[in-house]
C-alpha atoms as a PDB file:
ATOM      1  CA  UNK A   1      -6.259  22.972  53.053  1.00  0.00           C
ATOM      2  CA  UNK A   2      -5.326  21.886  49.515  1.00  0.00           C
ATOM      3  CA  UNK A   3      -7.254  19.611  47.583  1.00  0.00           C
ATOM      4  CA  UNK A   4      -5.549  16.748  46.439  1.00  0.00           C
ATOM      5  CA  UNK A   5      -6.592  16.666  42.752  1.00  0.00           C
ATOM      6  CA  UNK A   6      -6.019  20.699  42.019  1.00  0.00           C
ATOM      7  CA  UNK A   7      -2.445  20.541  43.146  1.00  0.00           C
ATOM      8  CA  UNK A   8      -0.028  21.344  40.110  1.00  0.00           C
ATOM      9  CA  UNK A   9       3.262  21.687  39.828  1.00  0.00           C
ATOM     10  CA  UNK A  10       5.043  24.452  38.489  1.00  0.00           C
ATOM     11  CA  UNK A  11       6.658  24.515  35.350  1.00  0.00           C
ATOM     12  CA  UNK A  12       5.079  21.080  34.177  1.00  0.00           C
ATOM     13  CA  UNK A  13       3.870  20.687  31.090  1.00  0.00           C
ATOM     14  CA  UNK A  14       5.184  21.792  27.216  1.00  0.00           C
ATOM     15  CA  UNK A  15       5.933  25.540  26.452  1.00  0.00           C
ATOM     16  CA  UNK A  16       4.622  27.231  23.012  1.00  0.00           C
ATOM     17  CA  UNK A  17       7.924  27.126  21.106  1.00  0.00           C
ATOM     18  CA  UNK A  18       8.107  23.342  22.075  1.00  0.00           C
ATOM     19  CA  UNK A  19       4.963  22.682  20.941  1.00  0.00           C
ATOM     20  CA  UNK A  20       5.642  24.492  17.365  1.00  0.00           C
ATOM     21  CA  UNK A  21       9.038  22.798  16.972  1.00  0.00           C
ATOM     22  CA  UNK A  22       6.831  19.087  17.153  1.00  0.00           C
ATOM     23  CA  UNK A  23       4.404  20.679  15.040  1.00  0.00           C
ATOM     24  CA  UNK A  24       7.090  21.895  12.501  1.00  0.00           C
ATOM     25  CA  UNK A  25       9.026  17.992  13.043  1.00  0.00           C
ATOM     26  CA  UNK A  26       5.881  16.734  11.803  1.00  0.00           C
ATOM     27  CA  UNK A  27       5.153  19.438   8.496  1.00  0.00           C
ATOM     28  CA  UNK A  28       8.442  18.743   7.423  1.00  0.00           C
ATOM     29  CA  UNK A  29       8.329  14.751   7.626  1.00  0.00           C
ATOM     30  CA  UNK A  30       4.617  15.123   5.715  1.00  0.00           C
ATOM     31  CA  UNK A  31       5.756  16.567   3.005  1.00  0.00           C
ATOM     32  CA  UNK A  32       8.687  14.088   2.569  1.00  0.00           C
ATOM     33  CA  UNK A  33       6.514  11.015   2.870  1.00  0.00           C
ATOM     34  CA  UNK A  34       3.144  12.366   1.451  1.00  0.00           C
ATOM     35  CA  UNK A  35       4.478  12.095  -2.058  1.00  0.00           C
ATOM     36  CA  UNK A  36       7.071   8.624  -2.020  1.00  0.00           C
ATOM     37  CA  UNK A  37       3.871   7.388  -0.832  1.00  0.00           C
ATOM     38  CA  UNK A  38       2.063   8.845  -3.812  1.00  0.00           C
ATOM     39  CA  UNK A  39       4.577   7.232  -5.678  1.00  0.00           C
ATOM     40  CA  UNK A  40       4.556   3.723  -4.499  1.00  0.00           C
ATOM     41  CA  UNK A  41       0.759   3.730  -4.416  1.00  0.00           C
ATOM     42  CA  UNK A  42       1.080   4.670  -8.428  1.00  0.00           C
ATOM     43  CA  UNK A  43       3.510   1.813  -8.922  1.00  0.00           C
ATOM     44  CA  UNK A  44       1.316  -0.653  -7.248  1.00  0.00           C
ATOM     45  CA  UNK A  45      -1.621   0.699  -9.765  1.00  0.00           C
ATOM     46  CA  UNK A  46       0.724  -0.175 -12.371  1.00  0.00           C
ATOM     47  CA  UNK A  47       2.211  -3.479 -11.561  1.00  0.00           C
ATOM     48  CA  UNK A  48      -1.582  -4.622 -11.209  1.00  0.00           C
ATOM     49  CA  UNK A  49      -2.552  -3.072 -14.555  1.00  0.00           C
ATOM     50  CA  UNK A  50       0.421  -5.159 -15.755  1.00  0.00           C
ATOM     51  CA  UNK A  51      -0.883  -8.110 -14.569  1.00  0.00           C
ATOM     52  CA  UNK A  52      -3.728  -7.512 -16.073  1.00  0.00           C
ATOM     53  CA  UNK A  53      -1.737  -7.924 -19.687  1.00  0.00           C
ATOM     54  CA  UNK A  54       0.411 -11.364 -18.418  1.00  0.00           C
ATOM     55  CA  UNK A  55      -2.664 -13.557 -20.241  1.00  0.00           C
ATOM     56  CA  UNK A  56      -2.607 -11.778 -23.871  1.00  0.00           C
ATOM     57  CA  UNK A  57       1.651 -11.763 -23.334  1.00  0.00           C
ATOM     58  CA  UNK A  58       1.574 -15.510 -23.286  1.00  0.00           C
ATOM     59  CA  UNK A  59      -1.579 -16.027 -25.321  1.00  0.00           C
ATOM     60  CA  UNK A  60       0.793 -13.852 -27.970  1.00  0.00           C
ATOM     61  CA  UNK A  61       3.804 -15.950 -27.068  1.00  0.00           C
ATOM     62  CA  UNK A  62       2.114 -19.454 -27.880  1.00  0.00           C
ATOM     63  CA  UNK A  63       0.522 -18.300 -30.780  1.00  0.00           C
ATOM     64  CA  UNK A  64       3.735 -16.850 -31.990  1.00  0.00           C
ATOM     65  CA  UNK A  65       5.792 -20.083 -31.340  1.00  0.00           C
ATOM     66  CA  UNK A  66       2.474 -22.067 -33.328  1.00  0.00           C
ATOM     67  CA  UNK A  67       2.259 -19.216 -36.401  1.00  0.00           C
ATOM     68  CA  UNK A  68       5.911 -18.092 -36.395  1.00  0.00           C
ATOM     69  CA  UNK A  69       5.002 -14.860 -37.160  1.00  0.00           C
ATOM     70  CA  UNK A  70       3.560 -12.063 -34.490  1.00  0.00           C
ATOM     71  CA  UNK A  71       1.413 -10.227 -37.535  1.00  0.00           C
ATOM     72  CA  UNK A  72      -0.525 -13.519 -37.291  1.00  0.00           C
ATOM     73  CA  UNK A  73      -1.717 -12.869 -33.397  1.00  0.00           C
ATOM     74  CA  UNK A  74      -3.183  -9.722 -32.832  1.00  0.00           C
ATOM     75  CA  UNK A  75      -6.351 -10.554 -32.280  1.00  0.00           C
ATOM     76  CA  UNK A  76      -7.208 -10.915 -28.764  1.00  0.00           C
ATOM     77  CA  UNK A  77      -9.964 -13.680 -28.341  1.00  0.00           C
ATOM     78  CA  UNK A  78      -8.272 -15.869 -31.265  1.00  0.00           C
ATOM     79  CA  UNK A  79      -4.963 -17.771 -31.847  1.00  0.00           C
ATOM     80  CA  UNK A  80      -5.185 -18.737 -28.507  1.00  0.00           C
ATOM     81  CA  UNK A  81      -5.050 -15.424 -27.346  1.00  0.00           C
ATOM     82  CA  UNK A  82      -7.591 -14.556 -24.460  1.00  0.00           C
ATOM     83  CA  UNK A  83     -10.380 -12.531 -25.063  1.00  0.00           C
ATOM     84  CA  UNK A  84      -9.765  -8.637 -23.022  1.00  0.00           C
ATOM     85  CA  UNK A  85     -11.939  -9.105 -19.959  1.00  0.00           C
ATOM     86  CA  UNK A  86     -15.752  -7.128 -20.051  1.00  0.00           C
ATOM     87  CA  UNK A  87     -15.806  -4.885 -18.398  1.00  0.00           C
ATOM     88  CA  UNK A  88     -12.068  -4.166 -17.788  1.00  0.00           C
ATOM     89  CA  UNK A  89     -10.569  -3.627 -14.257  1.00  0.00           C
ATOM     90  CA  UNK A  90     -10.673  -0.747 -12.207  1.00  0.00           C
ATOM     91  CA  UNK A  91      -7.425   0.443 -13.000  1.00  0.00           C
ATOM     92  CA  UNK A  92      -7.654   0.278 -16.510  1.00  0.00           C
ATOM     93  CA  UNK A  93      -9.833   2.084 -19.296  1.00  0.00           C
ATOM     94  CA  UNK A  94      -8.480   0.368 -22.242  1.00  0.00           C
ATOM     95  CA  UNK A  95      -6.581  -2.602 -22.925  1.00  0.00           C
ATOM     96  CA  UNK A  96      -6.236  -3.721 -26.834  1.00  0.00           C
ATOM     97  CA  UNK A  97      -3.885  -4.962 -29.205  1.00  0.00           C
ATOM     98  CA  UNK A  98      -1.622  -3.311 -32.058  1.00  0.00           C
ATOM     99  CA  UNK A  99      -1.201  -4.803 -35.316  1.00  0.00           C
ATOM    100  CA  UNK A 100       2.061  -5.772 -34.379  1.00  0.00           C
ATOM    101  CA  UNK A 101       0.724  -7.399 -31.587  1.00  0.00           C
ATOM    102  CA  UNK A 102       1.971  -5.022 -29.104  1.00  0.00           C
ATOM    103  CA  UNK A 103      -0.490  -4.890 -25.954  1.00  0.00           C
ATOM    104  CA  UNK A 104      -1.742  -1.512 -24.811  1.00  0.00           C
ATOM    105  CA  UNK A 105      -2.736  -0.347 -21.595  1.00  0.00           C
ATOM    106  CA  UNK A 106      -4.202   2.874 -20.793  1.00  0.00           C
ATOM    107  CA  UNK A 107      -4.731   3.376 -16.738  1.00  0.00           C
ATOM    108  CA  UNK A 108      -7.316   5.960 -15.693  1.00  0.00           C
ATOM    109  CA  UNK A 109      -6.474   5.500 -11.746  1.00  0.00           C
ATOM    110  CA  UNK A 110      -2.773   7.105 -12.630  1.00  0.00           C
ATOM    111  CA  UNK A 111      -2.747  10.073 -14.397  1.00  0.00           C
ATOM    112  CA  UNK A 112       0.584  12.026 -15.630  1.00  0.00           C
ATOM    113  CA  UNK A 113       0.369  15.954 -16.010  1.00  0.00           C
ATOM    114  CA  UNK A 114      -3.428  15.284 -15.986  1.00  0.00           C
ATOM    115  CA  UNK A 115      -3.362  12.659 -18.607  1.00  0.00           C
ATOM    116  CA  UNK A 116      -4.031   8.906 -18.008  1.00  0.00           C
ATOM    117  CA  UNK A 117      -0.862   6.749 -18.055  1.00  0.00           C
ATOM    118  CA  UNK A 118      -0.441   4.871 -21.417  1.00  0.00           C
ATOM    119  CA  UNK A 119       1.741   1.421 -21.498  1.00  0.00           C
ATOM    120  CA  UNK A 120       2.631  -0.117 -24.529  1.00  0.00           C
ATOM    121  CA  UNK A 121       4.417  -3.826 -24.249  1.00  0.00           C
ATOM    122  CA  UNK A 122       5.719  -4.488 -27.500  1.00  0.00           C
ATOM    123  CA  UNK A 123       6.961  -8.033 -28.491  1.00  0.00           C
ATOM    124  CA  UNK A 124      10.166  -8.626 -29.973  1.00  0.00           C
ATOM    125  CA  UNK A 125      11.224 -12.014 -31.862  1.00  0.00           C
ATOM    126  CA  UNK A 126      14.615 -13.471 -30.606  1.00  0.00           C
ATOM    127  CA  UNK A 127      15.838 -17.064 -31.588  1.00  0.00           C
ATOM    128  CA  UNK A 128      13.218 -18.837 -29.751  1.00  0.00           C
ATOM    129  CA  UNK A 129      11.046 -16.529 -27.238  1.00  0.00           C
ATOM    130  CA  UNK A 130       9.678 -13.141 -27.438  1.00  0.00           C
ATOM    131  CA  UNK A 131      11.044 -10.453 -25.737  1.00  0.00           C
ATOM    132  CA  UNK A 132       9.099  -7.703 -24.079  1.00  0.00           C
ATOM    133  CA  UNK A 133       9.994  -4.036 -24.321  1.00  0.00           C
ATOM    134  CA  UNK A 134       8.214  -1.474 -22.451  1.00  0.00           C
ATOM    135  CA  UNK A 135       7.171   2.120 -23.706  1.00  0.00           C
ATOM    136  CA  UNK A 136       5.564   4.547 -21.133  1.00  0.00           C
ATOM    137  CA  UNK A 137       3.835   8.220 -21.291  1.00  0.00           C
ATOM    138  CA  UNK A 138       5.969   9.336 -18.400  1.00  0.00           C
ATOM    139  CA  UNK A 139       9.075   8.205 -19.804  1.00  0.00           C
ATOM    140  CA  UNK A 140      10.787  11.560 -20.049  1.00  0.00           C
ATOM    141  CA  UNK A 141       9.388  12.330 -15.929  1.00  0.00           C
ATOM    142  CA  UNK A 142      12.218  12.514 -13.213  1.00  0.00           C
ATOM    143  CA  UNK A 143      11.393   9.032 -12.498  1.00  0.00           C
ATOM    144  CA  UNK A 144       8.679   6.872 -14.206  1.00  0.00           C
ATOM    145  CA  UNK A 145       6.250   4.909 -12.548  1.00  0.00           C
ATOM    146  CA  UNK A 146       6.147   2.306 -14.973  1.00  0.00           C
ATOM    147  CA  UNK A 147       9.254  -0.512 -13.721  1.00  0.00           C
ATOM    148  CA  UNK A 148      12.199  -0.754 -16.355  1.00  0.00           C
ATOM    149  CA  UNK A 149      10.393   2.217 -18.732  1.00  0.00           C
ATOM    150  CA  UNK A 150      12.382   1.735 -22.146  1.00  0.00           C
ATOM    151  CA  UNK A 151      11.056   4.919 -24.137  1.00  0.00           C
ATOM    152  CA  UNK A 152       8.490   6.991 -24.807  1.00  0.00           C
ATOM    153  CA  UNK A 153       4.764   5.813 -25.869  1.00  0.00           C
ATOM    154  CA  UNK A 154       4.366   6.620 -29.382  1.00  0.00           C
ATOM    155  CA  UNK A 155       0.513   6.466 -30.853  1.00  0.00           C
END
């Protein structure tokens, strides 16, 4: 007499080749998504970094509009310009501005062929508002982390 609980059935269950095809299914779908995740996780790094730089963009914009000349507001923590926040975010390991009053960002949580990602906003004067071009370190990359990447940082 048979016990009910060791009766099996034949032929249930998954063979070795099945088993490997899943296994494979799964390698292949890894190494698509592993790095478009990479990439959107970098993106997010930057868009926060960048939001990090919205203050000193309109502290430079007012201060523009009240000098009338952007040589007149570089100087973060003057003008009406905010002072750079101590100590700086996470994401970033330098934040300044240029004489021209261009902000600069460099991000230490995104690094490009083992280098830090540099951003450079740099203000230009139309008729009555500034606007903002964008320079990037991985400009010349397959595809640039950095949102609407105009050229290439220049220091």
């Amino acid at each position: 007499m048979q016990d009910a609980h060791s009766y099996r059935l034949p032929g249930a269950g998954f063979s070795l080749i099945e088993m490997m095809v899943v296994v494979a299914i799964i390698a292949i779908l890894s190494a698509i998504a592993v790095p478009s995740y990479t990439y959107y996780t970098q993106q997010a790094k930057v868009s926060k970094a960048l939001a990090h730089a919205q203050p000193l963009q309109l502290g430079i914009a007012l201060c523009w509009q009240i000098e009338g000349q952007l040589n007149q507001c570089n100087q973060a923590g003057s003008q009406g310009i905010p002072a750079v926040p101590a100590p700086l975010p996470d994401e970033l390991s330098d934040l300044s501005l240029t004489q021209a009053a261009a902000v600069r960002l460099t991000l230490n949580s995104v690094s490009i062929n083992n280098q830090p990602l540099q951003i450079e906003l740099t203000p230009n004067a139309a008729n009555t508002h500034l606007d903002w071009g964008i320079a990037c370190s991985d400009y010349g990359e397959s595809r640039s982390v950095v949102q609407n990447c105009e050229r290439q940082v220049s220091y």
